[in-house]
Structure formats: C-alpha cells, structure tokens
PDB file of N, CA and C in Angstrom:
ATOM      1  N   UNK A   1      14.952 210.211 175.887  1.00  0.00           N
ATOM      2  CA  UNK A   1      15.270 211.296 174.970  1.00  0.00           C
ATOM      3  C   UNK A   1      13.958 211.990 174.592  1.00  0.00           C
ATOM      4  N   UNK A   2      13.853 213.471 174.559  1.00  0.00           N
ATOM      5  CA  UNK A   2      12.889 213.929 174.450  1.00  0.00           C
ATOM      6  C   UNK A   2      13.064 214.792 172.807  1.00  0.00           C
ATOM      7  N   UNK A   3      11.665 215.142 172.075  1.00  0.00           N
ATOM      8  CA  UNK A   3      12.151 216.219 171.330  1.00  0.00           C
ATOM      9  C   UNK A   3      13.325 217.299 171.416  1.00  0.00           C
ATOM     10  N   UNK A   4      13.151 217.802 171.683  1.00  0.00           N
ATOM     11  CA  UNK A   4      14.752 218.704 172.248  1.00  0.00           C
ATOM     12  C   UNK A   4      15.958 217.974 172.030  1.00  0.00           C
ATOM     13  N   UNK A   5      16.278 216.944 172.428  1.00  0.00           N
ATOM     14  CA  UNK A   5      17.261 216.306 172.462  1.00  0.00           C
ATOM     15  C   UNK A   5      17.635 216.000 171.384  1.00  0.00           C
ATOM     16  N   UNK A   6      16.988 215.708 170.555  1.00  0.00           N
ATOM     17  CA  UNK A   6      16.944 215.136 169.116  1.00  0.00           C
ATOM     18  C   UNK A   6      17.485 216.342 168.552  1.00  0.00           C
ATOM     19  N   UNK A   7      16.770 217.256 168.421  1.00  0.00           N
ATOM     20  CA  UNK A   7      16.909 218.363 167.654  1.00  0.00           C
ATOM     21  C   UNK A   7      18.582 219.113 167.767  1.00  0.00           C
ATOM     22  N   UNK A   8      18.930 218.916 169.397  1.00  0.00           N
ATOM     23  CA  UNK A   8      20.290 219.323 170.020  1.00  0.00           C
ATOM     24  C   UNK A   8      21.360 218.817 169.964  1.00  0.00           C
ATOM     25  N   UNK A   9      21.064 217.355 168.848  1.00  0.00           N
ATOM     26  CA  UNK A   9      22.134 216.637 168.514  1.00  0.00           C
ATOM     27  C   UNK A   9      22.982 216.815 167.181  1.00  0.00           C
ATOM     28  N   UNK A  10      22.122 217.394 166.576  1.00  0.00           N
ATOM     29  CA  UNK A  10      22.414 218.047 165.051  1.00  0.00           C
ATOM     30  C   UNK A  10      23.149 219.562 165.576  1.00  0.00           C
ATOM     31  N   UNK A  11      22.902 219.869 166.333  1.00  0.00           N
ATOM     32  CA  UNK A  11      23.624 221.619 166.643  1.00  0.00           C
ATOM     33  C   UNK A  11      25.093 221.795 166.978  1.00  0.00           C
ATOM     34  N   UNK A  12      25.796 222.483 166.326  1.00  0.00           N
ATOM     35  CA  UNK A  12      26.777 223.461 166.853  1.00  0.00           C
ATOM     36  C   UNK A  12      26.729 224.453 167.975  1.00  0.00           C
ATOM     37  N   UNK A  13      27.653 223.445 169.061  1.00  0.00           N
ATOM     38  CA  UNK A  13      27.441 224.617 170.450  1.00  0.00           C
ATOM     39  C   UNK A  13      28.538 225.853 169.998  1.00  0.00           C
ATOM     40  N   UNK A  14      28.185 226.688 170.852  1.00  0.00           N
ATOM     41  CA  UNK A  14      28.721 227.935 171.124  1.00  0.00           C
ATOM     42  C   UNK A  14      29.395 228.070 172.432  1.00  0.00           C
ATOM     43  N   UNK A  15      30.718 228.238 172.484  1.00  0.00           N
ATOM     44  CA  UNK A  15      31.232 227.641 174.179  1.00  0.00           C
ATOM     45  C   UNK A  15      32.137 228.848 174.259  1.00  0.00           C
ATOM     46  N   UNK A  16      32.439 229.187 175.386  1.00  0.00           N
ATOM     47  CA  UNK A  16      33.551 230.046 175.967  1.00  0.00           C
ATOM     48  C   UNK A  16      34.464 229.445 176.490  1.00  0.00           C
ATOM     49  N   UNK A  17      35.389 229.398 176.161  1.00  0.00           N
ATOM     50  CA  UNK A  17      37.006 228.710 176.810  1.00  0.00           C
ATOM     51  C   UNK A  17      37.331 229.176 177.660  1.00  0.00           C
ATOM     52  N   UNK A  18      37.391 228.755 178.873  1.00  0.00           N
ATOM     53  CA  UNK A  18      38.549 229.238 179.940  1.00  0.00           C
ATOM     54  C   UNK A  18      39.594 228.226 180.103  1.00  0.00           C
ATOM     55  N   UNK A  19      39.900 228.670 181.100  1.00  0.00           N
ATOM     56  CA  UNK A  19      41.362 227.862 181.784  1.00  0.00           C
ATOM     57  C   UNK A  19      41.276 226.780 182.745  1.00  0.00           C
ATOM     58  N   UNK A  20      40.795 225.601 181.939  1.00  0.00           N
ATOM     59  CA  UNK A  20      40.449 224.068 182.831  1.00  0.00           C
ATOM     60  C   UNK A  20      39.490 223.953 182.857  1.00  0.00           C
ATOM     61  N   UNK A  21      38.168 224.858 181.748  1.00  0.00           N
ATOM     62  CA  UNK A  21      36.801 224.558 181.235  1.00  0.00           C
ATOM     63  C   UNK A  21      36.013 225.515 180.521  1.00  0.00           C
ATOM     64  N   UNK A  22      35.152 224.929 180.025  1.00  0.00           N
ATOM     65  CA  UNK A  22      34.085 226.126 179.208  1.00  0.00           C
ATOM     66  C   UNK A  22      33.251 225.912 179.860  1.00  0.00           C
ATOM     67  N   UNK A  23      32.134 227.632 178.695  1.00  0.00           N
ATOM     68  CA  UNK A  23      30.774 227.704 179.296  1.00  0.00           C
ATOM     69  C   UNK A  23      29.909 227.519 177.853  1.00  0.00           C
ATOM     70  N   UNK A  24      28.961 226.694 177.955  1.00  0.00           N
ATOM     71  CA  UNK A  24      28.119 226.941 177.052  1.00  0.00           C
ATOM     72  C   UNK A  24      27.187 227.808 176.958  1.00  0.00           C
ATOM     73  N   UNK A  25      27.173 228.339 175.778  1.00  0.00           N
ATOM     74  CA  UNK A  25      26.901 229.439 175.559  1.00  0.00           C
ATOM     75  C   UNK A  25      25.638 229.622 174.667  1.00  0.00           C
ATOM     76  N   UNK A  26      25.541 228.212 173.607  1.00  0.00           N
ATOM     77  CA  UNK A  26      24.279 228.159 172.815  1.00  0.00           C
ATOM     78  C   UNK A  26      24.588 226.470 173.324  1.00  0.00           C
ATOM     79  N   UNK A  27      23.569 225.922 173.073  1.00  0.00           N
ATOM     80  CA  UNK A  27      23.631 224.146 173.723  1.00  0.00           C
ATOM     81  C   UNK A  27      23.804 223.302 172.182  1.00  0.00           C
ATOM     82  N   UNK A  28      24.265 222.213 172.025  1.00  0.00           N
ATOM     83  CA  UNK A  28      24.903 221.632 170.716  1.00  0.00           C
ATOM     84  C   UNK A  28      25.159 220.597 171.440  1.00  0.00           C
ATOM     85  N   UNK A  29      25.734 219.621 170.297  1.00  0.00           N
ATOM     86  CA  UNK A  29      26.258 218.504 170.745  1.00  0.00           C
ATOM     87  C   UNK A  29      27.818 218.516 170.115  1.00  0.00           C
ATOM     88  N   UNK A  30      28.179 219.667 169.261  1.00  0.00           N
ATOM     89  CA  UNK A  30      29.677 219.393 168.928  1.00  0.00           C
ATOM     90  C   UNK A  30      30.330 220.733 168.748  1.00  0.00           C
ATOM     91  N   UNK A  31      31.430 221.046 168.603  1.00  0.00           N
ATOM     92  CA  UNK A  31      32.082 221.875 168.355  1.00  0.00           C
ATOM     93  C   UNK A  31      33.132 221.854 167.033  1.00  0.00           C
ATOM     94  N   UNK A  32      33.474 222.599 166.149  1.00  0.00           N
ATOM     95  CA  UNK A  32      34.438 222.038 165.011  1.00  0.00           C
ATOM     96  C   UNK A  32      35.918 222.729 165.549  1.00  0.00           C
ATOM     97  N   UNK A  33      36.982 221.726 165.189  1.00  0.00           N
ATOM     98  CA  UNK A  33      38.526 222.141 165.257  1.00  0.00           C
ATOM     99  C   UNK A  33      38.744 223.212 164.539  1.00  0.00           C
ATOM    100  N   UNK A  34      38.990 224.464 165.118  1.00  0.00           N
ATOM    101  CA  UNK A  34      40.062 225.228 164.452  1.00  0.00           C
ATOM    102  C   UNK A  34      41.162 224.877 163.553  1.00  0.00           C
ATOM    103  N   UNK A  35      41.684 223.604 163.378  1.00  0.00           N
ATOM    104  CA  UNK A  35      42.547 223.612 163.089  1.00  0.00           C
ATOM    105  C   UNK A  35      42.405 222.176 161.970  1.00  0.00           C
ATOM    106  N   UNK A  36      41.671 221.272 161.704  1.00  0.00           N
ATOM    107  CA  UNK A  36      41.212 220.324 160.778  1.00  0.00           C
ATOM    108  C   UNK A  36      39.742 220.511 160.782  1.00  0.00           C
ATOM    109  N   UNK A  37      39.006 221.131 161.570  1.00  0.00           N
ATOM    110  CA  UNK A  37      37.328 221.179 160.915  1.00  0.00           C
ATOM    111  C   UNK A  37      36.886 219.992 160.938  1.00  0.00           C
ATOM    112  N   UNK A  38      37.362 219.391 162.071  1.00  0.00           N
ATOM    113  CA  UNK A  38      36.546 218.041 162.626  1.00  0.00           C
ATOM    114  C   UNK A  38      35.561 218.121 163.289  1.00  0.00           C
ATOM    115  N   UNK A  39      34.452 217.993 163.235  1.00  0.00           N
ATOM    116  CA  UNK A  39      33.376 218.071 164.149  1.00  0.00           C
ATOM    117  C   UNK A  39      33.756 217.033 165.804  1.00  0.00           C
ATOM    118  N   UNK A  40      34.052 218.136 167.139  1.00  0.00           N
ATOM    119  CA  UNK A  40      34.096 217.318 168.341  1.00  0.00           C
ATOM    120  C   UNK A  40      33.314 217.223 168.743  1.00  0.00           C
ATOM    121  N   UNK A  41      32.199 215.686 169.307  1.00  0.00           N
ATOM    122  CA  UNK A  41      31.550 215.716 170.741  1.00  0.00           C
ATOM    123  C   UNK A  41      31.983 216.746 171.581  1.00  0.00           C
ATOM    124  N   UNK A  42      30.892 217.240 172.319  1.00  0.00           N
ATOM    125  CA  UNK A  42      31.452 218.002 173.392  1.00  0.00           C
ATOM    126  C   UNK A  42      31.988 217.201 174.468  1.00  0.00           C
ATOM    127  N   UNK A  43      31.499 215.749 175.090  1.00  0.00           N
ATOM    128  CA  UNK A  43      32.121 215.092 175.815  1.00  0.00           C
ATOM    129  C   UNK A  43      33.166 213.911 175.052  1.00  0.00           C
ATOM    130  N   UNK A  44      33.721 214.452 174.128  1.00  0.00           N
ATOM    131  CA  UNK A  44      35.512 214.449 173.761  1.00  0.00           C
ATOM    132  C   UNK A  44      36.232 215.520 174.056  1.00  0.00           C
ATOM    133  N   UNK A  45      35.700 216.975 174.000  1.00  0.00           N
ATOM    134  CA  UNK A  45      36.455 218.203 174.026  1.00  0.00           C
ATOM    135  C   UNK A  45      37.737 217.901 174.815  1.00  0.00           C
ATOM    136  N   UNK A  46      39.097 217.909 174.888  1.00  0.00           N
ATOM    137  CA  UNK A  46      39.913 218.123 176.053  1.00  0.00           C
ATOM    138  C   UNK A  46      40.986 219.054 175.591  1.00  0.00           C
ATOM    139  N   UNK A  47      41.076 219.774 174.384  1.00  0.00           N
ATOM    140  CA  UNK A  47      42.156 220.622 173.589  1.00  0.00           C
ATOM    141  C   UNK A  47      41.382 222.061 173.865  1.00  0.00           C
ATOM    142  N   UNK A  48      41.588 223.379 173.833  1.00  0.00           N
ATOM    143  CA  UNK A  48      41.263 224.379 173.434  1.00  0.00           C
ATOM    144  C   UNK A  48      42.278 225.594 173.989  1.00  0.00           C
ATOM    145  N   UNK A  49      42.196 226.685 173.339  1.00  0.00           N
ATOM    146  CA  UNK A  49      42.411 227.877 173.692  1.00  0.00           C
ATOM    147  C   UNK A  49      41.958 229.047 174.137  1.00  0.00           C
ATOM    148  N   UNK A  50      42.127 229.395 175.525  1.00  0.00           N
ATOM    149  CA  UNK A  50      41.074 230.334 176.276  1.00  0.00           C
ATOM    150  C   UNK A  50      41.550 231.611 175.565  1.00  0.00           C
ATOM    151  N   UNK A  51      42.917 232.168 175.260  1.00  0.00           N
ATOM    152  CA  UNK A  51      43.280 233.401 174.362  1.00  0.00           C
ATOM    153  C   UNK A  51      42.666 233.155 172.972  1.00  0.00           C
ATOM    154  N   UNK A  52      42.955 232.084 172.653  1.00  0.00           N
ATOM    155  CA  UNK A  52      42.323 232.430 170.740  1.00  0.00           C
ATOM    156  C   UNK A  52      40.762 232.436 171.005  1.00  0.00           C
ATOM    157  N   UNK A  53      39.827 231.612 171.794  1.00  0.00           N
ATOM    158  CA  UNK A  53      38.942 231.114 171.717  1.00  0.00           C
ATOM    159  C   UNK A  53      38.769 229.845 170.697  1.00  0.00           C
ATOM    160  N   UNK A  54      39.745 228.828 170.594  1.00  0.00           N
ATOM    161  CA  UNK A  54      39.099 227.771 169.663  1.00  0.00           C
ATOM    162  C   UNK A  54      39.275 226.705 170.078  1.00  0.00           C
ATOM    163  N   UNK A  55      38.403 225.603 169.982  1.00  0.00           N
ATOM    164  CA  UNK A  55      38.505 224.087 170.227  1.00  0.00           C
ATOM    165  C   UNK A  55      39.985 223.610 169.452  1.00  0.00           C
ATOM    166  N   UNK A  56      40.413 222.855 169.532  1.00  0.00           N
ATOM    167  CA  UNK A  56      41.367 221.249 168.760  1.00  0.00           C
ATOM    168  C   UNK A  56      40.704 219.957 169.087  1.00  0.00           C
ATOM    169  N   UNK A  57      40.815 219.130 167.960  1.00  0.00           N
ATOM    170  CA  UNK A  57      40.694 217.812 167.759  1.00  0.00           C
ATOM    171  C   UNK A  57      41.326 216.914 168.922  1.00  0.00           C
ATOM    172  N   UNK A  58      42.667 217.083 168.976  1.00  0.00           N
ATOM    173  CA  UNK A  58      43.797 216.642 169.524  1.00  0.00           C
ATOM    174  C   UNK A  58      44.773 217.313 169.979  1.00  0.00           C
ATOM    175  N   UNK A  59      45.785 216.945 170.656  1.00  0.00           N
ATOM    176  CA  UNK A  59      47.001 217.182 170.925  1.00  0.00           C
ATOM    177  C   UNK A  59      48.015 217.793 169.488  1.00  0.00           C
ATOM    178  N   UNK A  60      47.789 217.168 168.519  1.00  0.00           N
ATOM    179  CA  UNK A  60      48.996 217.285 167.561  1.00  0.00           C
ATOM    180  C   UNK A  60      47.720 218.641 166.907  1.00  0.00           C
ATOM    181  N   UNK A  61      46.817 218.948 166.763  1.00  0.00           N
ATOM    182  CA  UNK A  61      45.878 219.889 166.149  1.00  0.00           C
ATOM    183  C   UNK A  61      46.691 221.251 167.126  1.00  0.00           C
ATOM    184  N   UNK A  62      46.562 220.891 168.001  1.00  0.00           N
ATOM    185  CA  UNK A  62      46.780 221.776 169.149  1.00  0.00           C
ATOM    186  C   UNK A  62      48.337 222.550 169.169  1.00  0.00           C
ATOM    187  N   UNK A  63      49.439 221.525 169.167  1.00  0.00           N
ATOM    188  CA  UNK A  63      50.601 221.739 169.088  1.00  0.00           C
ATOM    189  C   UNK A  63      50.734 222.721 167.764  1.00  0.00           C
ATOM    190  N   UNK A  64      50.017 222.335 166.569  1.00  0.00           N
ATOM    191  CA  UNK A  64      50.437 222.580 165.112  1.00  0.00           C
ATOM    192  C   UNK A  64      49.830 224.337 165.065  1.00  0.00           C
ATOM    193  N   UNK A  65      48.751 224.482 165.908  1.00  0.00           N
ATOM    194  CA  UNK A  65      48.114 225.666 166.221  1.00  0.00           C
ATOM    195  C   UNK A  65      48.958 226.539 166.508  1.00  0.00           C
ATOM    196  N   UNK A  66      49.534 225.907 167.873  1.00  0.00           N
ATOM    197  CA  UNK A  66      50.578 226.403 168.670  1.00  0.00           C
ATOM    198  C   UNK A  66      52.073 227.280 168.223  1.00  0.00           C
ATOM    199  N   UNK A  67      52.216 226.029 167.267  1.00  0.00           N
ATOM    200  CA  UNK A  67      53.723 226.713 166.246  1.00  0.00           C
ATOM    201  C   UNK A  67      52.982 227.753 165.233  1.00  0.00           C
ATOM    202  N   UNK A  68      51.679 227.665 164.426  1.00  0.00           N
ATOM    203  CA  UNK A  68      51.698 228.792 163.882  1.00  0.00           C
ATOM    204  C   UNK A  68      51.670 229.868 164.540  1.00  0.00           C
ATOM    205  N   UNK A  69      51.299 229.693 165.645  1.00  0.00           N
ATOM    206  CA  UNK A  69      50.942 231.457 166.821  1.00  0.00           C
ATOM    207  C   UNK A  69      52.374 232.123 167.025  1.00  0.00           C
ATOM    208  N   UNK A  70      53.073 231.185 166.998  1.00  0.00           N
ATOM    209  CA  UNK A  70      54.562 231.285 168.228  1.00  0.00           C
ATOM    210  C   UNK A  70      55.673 230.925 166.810  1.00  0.00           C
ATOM    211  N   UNK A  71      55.787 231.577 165.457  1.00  0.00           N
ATOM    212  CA  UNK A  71      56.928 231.054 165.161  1.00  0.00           C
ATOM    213  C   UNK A  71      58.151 231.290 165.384  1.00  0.00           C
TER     214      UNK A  71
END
C-alpha cells in the first residue's frame, strides 16, 4: 500500500452506470445508496441504475427504488 492508497480509501468515487458495469470517473473506495445512504465498497457494488444514475445497497434498496419510479 502506498500513500495514495491510503488517502483513496477515505474517498467517494464518482462512477457512471451502464448496463452490466461502470466507469470510474473520480477513484474512491465507496459509493453511497441512493436509497438508505449506506456507504458501498466498490467491490460490493452489484445494484445500480444506468437511467437514474444511482448505486443500491441491495436488492430490496433496489426493488423499493423501483416501486417509487413505477407507481
């Protein structure tokens, strides 16, 4: 682990959602849920929305997202 690393563990990435992956966009080590404001590892990420642009926690973050978009 170098300086950098250290410093990149405290950061909020900046990611672009697509469809079966993102791009990072600023480098971080987490992202927060749209939808509970959980701080995610980026290697937990597996929820997001390439139309809204936002991460989820989970599945049920995701779903609950889902019904507010679509009532």
């Amino acid at each position: 682990m170098n300086a950098f690393d250290r410093d990149m563990g405290r950061e909020l990435a900046h990611l672009h959602y697509g469809d079966g992956d993102f791009a990072v966009l600023k480098p971080g080590k987490y992202v927060i849920c749209a939808v509970s404001g959980v701080h995610i590892p980026l290697g937990a990420l597996r929820y997001w929305s390439p139309e809204h642009q936002e991460a989820y926690a989970g599945p049920a973050e995701a779903l609950k997202r889902w019904k507010e978009l679509n009532p």
